[in-house]
Every structure is written in C-alpha cells, then in structure tokens.
C-alpha atoms as a PDB file:
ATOM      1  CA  UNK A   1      88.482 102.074  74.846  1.00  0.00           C
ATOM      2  CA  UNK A   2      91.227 100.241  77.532  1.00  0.00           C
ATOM      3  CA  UNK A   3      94.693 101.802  76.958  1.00  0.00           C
ATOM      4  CA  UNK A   4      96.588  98.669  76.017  1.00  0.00           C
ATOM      5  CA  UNK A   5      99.510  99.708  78.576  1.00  0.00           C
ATOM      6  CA  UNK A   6      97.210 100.044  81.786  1.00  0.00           C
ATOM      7  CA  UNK A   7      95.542  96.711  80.381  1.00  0.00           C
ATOM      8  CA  UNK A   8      98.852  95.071  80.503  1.00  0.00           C
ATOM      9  CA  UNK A   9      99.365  96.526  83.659  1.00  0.00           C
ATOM     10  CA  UNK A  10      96.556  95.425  85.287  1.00  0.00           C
ATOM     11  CA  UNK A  11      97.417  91.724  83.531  1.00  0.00           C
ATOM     12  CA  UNK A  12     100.889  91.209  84.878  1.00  0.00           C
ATOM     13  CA  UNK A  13      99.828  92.034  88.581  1.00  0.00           C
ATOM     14  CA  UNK A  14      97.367  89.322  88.217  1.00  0.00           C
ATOM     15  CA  UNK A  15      99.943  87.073  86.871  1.00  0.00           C
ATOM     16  CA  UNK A  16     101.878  87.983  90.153  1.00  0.00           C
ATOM     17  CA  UNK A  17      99.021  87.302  92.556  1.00  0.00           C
ATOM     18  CA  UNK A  18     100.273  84.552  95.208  1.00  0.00           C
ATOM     19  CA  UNK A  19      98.484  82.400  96.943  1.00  0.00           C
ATOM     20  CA  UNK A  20      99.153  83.934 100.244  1.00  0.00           C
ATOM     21  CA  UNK A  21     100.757  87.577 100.359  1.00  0.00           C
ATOM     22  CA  UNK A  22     101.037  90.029 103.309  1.00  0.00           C
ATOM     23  CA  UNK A  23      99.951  93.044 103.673  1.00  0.00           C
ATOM     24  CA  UNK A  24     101.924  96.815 104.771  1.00  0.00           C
ATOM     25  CA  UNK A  25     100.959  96.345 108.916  1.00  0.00           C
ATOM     26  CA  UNK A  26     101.876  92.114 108.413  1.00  0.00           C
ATOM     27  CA  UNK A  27     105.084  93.357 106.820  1.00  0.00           C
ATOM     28  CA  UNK A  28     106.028  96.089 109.173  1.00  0.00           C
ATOM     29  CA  UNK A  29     105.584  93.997 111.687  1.00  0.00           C
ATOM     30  CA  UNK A  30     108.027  91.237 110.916  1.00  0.00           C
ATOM     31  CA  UNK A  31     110.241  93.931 109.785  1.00  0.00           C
ATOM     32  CA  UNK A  32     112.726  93.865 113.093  1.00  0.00           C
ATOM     33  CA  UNK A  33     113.170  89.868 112.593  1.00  0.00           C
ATOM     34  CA  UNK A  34     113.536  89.852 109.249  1.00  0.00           C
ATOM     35  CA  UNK A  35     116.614  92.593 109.354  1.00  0.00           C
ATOM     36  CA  UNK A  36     118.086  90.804 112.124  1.00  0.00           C
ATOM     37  CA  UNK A  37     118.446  87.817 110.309  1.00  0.00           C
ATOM     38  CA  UNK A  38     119.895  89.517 107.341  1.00  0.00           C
ATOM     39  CA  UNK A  39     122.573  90.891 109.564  1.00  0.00           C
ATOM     40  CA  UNK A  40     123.364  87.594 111.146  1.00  0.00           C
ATOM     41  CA  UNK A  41     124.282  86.428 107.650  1.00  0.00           C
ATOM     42  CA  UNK A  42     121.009  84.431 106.887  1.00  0.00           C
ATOM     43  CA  UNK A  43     119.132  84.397 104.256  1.00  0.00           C
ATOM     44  CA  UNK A  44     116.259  86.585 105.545  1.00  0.00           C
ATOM     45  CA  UNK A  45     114.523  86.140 101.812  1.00  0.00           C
ATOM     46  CA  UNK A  46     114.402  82.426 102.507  1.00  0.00           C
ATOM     47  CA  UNK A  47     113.601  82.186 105.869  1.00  0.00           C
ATOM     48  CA  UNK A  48     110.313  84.566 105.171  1.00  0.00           C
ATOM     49  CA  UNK A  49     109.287  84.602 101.661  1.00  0.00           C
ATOM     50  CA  UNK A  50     106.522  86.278 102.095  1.00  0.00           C
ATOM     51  CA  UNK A  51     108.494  89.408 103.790  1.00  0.00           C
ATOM     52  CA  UNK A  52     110.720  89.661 100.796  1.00  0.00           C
ATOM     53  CA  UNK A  53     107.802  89.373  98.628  1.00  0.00           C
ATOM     54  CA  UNK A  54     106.353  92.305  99.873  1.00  0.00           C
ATOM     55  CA  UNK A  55     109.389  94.378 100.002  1.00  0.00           C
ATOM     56  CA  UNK A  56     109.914  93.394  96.478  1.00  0.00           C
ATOM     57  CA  UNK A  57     106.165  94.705  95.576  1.00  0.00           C
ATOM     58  CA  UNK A  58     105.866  97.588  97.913  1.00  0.00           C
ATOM     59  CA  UNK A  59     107.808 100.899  98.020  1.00  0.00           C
ATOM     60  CA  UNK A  60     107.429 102.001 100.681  1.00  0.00           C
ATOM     61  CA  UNK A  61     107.907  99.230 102.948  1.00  0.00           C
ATOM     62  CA  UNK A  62     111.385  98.331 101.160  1.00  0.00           C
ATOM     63  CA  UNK A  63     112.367 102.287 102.001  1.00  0.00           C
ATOM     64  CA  UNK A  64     111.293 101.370 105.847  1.00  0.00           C
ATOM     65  CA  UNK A  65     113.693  98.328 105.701  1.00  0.00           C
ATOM     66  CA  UNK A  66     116.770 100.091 104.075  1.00  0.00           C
ATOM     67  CA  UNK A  67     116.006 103.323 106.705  1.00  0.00           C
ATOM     68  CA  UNK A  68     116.324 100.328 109.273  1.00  0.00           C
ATOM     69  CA  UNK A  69     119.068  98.709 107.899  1.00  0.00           C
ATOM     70  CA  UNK A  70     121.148 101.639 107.360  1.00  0.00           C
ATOM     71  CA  UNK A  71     120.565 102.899 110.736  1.00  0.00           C
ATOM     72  CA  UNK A  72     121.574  99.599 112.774  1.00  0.00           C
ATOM     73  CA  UNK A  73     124.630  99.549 110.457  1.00  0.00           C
ATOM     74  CA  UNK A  74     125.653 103.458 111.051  1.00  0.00           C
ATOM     75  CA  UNK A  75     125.037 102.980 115.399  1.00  0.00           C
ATOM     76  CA  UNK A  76     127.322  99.589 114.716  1.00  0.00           C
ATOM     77  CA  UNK A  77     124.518  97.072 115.704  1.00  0.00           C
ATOM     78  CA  UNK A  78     124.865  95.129 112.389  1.00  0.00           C
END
C-alpha cells in the first residue's frame, strides 16, 4: 500500500508542474543577471519568472543566489 503522505507528495508537485520550467545549469546560468537586477532595484522575479521559479523549487540553487548576493553586498558591489 501508497503511504497517503508520499501520495500527496507526489500529487502537489504535479499540481506545480509549469508549462515551461528550467533546470539547475539553465538557472545557474542566468544567475549573475538575475542578481544584478535585484540590486539595481528591479524586480528580478518579474523580469525572469522562470529564475525565481526555480529558486523557489530548488535548494540549492536559492543557497547559490543568497552566497552571491551576500558576497556582492559584503565587497560593496550591491
């Protein structure tokens, strides 16, 4: 027998499918634009979707943009 909470599980992240998603290399790729727009003062989450939507999804890739972030605030780039 399923367990019910892995069946759910496996439920909601088809429910969250997208038409079109990226991918870890797509997203670490885009990565340097994406932070530079947030630091202009841009909406980098509206100006790629599909970024945010993967940082939002992925771990590890949302720990690679706040290691980024953090370190072109701390040198005074931001």
């Amino acid at each position: 027998m399923i367990d019910e909470g892995i069946f759910k599980a496996v439920l909601q992240e088809i429910a969250e499918t997208r038409d079109r998603e990226i991918g870890c290399d797509e997203c670490f790729e885009e990565l340097d634009r994406f932070v530079t727009i947030q630091l202009s003062g841009l909406d980098a989450a509206r100006a790629m979707p599909l970024v945010q939507e993967h940082l939002h999804l992925c771990g590890e890739c949302r720990e690679e943009f706040e290691a980024l972030l953090a370190a072109l605030r701390a040198t005074g780039e931001a």
